[in-house]
Protein backbone atom coordinates (compact mmCIF):
# COMPACT_ATOMS: atom_id res chain seq x y z
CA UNK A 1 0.00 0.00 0.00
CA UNK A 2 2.67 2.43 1.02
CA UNK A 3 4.31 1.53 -2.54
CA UNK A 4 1.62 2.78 -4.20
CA UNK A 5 0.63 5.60 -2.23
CA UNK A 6 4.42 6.97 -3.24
CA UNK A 7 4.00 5.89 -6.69
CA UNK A 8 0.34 8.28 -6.98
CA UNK A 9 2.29 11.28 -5.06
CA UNK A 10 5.23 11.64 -7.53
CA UNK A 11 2.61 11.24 -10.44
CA UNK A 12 0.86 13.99 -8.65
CA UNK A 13 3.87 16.01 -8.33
CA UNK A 14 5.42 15.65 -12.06
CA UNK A 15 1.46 16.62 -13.23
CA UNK A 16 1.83 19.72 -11.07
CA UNK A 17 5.35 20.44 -12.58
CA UNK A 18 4.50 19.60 -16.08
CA UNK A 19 1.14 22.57 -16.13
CA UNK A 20 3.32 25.31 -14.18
CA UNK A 21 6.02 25.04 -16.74
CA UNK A 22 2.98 24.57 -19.90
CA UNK A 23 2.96 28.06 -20.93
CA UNK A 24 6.51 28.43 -21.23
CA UNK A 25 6.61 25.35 -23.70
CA UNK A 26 3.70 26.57 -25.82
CA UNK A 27 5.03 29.77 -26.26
CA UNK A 28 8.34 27.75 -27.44
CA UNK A 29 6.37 25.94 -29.74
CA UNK A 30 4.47 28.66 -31.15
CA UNK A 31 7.88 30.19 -32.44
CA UNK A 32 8.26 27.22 -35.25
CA UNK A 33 5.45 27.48 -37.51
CA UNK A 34 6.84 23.79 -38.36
CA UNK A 35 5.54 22.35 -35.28
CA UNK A 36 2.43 24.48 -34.96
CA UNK A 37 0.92 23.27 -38.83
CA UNK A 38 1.99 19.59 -38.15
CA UNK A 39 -0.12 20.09 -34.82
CA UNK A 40 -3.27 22.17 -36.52
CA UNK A 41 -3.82 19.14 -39.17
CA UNK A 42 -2.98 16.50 -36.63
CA UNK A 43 -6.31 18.21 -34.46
CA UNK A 44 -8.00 19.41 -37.86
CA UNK A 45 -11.62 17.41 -37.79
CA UNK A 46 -13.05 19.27 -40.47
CA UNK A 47 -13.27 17.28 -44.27
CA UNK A 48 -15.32 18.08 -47.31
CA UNK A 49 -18.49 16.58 -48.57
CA UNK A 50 -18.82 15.91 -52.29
CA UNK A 51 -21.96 15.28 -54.70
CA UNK A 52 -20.99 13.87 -58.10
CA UNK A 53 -22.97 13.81 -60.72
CA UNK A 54 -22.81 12.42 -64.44
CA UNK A 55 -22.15 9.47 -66.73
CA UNK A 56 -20.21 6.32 -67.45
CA UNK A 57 -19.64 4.39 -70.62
CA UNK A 58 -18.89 0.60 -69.85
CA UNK A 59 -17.34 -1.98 -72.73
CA UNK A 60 -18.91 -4.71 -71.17
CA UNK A 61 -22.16 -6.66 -72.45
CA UNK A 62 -23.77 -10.33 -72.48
CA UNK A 63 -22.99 -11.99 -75.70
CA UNK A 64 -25.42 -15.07 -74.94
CA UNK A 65 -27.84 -13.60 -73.33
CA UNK A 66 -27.94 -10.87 -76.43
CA UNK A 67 -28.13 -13.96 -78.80
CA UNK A 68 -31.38 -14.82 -76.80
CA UNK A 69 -33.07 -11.57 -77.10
CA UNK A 70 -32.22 -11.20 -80.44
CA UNK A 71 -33.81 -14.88 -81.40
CA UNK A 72 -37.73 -13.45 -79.46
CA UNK A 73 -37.18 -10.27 -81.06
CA UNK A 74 -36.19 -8.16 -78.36
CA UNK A 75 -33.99 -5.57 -78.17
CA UNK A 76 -30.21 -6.27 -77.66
CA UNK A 77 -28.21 -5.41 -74.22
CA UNK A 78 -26.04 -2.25 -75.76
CA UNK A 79 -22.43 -2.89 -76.89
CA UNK A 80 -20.93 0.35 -74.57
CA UNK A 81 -24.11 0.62 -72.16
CA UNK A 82 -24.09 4.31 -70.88
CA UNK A 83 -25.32 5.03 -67.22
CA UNK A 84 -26.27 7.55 -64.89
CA UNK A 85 -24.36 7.62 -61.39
CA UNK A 86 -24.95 9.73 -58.35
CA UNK A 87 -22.51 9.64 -55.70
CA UNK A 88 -22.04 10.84 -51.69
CA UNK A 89 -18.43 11.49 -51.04
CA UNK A 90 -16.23 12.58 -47.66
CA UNK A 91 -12.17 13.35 -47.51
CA UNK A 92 -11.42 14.20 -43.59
CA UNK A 93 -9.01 17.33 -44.03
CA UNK A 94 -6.40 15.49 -41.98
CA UNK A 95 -6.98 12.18 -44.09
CA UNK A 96 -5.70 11.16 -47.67
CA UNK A 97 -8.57 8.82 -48.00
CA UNK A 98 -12.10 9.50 -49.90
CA UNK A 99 -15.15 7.36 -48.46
CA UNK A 100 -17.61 7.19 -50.90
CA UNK A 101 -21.16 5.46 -51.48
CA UNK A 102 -22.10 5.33 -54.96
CA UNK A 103 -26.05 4.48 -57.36
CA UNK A 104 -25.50 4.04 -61.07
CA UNK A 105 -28.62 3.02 -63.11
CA UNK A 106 -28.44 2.38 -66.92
CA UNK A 107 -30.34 4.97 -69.33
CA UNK A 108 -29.47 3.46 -72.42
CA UNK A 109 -31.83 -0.21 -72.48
CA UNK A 110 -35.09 -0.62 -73.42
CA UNK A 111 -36.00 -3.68 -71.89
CA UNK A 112 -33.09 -4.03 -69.73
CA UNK A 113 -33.25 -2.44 -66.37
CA UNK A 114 -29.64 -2.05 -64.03
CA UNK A 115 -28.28 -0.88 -61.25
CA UNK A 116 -25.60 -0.83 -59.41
CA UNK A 117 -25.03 0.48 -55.36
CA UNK A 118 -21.23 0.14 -54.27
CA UNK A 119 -19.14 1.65 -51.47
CA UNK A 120 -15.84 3.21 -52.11
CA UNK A 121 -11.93 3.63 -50.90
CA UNK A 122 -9.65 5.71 -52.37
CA UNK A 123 -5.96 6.85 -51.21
CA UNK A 124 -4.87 10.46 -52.89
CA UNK A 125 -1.61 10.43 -54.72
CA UNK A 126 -2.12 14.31 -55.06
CA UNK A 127 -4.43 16.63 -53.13
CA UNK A 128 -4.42 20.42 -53.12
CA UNK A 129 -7.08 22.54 -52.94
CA UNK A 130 -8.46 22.83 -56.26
CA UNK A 131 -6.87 19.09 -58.19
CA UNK A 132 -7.48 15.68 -56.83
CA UNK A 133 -6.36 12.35 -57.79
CA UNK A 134 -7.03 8.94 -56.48
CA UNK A 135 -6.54 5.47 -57.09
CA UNK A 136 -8.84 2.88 -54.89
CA UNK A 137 -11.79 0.91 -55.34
CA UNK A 138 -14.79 0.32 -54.76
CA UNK A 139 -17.26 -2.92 -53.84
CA UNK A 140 -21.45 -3.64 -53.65
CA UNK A 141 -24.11 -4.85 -54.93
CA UNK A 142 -25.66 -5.78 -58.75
CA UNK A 143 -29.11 -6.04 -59.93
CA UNK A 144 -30.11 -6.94 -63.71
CA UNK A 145 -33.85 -7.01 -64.91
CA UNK A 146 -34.93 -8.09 -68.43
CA UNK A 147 -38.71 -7.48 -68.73
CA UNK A 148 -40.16 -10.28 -71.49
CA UNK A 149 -43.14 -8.25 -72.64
CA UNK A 150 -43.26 -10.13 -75.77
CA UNK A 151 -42.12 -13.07 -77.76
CA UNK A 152 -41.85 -15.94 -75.35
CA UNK A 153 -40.66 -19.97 -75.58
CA UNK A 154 -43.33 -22.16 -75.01
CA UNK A 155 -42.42 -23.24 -71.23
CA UNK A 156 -42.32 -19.36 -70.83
CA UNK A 157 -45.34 -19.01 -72.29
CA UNK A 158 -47.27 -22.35 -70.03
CA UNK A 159 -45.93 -20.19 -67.08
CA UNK A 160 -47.23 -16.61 -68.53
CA UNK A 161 -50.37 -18.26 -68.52
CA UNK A 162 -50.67 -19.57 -65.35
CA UNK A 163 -49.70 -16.95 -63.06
CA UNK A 164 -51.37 -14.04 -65.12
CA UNK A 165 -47.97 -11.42 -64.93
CA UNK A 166 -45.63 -9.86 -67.15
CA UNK A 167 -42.35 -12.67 -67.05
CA UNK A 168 -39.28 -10.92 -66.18
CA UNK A 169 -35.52 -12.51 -66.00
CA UNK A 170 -33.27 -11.45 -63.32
CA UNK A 171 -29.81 -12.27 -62.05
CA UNK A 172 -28.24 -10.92 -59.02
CA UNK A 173 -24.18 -10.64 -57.81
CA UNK A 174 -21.11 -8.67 -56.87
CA UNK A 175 -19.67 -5.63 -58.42
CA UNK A 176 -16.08 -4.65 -58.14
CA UNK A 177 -14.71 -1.25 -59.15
CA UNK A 178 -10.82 -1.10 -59.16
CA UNK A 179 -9.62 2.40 -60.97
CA UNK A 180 -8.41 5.93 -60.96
CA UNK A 181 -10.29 9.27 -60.38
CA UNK A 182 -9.57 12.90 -60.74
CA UNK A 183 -11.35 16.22 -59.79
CA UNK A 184 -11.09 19.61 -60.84
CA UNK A 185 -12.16 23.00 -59.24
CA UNK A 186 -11.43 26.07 -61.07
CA UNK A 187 -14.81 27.43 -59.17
CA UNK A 188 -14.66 28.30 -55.37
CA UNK A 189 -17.02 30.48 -53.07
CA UNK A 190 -16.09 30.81 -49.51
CA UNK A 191 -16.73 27.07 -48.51
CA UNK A 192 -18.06 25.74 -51.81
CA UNK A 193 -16.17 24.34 -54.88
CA UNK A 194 -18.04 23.36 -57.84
CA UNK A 195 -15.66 21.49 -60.84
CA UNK A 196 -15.73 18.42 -62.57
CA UNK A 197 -14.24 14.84 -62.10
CA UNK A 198 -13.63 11.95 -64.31
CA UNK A 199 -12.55 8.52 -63.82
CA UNK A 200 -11.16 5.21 -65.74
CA UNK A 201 -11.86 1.94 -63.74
CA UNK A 202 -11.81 -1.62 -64.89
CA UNK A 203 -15.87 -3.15 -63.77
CA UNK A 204 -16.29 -6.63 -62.74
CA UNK A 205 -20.01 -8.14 -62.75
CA UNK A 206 -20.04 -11.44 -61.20
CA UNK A 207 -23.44 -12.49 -62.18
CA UNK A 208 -25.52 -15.04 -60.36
CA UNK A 209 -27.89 -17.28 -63.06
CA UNK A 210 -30.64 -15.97 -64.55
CA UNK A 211 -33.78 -16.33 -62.79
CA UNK A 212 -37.39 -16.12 -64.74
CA UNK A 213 -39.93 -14.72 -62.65
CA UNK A 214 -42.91 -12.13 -62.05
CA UNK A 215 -43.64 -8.80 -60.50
CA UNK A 216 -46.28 -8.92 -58.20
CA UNK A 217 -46.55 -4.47 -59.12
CA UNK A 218 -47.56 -5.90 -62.65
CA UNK A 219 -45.20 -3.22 -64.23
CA UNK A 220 -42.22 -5.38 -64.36
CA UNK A 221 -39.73 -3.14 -62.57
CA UNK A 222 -37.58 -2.99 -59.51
CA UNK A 223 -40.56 -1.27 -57.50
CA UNK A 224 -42.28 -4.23 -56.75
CA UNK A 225 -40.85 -8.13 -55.41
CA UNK A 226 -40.01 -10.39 -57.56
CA UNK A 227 -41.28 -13.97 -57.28
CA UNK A 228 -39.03 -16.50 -58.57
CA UNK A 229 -40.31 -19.41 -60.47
CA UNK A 230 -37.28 -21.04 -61.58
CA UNK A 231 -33.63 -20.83 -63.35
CA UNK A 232 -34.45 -21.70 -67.48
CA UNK A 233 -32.12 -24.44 -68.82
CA UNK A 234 -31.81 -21.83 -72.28
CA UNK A 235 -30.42 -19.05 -69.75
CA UNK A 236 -26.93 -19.44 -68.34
CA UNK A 237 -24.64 -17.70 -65.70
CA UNK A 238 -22.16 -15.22 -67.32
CA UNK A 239 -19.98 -12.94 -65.59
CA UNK A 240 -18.85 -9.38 -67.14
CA UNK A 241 -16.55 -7.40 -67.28
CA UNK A 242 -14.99 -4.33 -68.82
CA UNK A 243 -13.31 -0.30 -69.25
CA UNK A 244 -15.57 1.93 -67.85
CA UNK A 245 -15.11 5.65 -68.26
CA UNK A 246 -16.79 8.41 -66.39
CA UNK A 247 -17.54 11.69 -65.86
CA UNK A 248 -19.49 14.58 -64.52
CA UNK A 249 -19.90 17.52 -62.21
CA UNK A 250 -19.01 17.96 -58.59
CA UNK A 251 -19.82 20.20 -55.71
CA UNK A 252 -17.21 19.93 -52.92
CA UNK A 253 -18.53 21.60 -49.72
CA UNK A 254 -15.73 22.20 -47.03
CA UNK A 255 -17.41 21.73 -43.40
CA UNK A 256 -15.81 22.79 -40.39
């Protein structure tokens, strides 16, 4: 007991010492603007919030299931399928790092319906104020909907029949996002930035098998839930993968 009573008094005494003598040490380190920036951005908190906006242009595409659609006269999954993408972005000020979550939907099928919802990670190889550029990735989730409002084989057809809905084929599965990114702001306004990014990235679709099935919204769309009915033996399970490029405007927000 006694050996720890002493030990608590000369921690109490040292304390003591350590505050009288504080303002003589800050005022030392307030002489070497070194010291006092390395210790402003090691306590900075603030970062910078960024909405994205715009599209991307992916070479990647479904050669069998195109052959099928082409056979019941429907139209064919696009060659370089074009996409909208809207995107929530942070960068702590103190932090290299970009944490992003990201929506693209496709705006270029007729039939086809597709979206994509993926979380980012990016590491800045340069950052100043008004240029940006990353390299990272990012990971989530992919959805595919073909609605078969037409043509049909004839164990589509037996099924059409029997449950009364509009058939739609859907397949489910992983998307990974490995590329680059840059952003520009030649535009600032107190705490705002406006500009424009673009990126080139390399997208992997790992694709479960198709599934044929109804929506219970009758309107054949994501909106409603989808009732599987079974996996067709003329449908099989193709991954995809391709260059993407993208682009758009951003607003960069600096929050404090």
């Amino acid at each position: 007991m006694k050996r720890w009573f002493g030990f608590l008094l000369f921690l109490l005494l040292t304390t003591s010492i350590s505050l009288l003598t504080a303002p003589a040490a800050f005022s030392q380190t307030e002489t070497d603007p070194t010291l006092r920036t390395s210790h402003a951005l090691r306590d900075d908190s603030s970062f910078s919030l960024l909405i994205n906006s715009g599209l991307s242009f992916t070479h990647a595409n479904d050669p069998h299931i195109n052959r099928w659609l082409e056979k019941y006269g429907y139209p064919t999954e696009p060659h370089v399928p074009s996409s909208f993408n809207f995107e929530f972005a942070a960068i702590p000020a103190a932090s290299r790092l970009l944490y992003s979550i990201k929506l693209s939907t496709i705006n270029s099928g007729r039939n086809l319906s597709s979206f994509n919802i993926l979380g980012g990670l990016y590491t800045a190889l340069v950052k100043t104020r008004s240029f940006l550029f990353f390299a990272g990735a990012g990971a989530g989730y992919h959805s595919d909907i073909i609605r078969l409002n037409g043509n049909l084989p004839p164990d589509y057809q037996q099924l059409a029949a029997l449950y009364h809905f509009p058939l739609a084929l859907r397949r489910t599965g992983l998307f990974l996002e490995p590329g680059i990114r840059a952003f520009w702001y030649p535009v600032s306004f107190h705490s705002l930035q406006l500009g424009v990014y673009s990126g080139l990235s390399y997208d992997l679709d790992f694709n479960s098998h198709w599934r044929l099935g109804y929506y219970t919204n009758n309107h054949g769309k994501t909106g409603g839930h989808f009732k599987q009915l079974n996996k067709p033996a003329d449908q099989m399970k193709v991954s995809e993968h391709g260059i993407c490029l993208n682009a758009g405007l951003s607003l960069r927000i600096h929050l404090h």
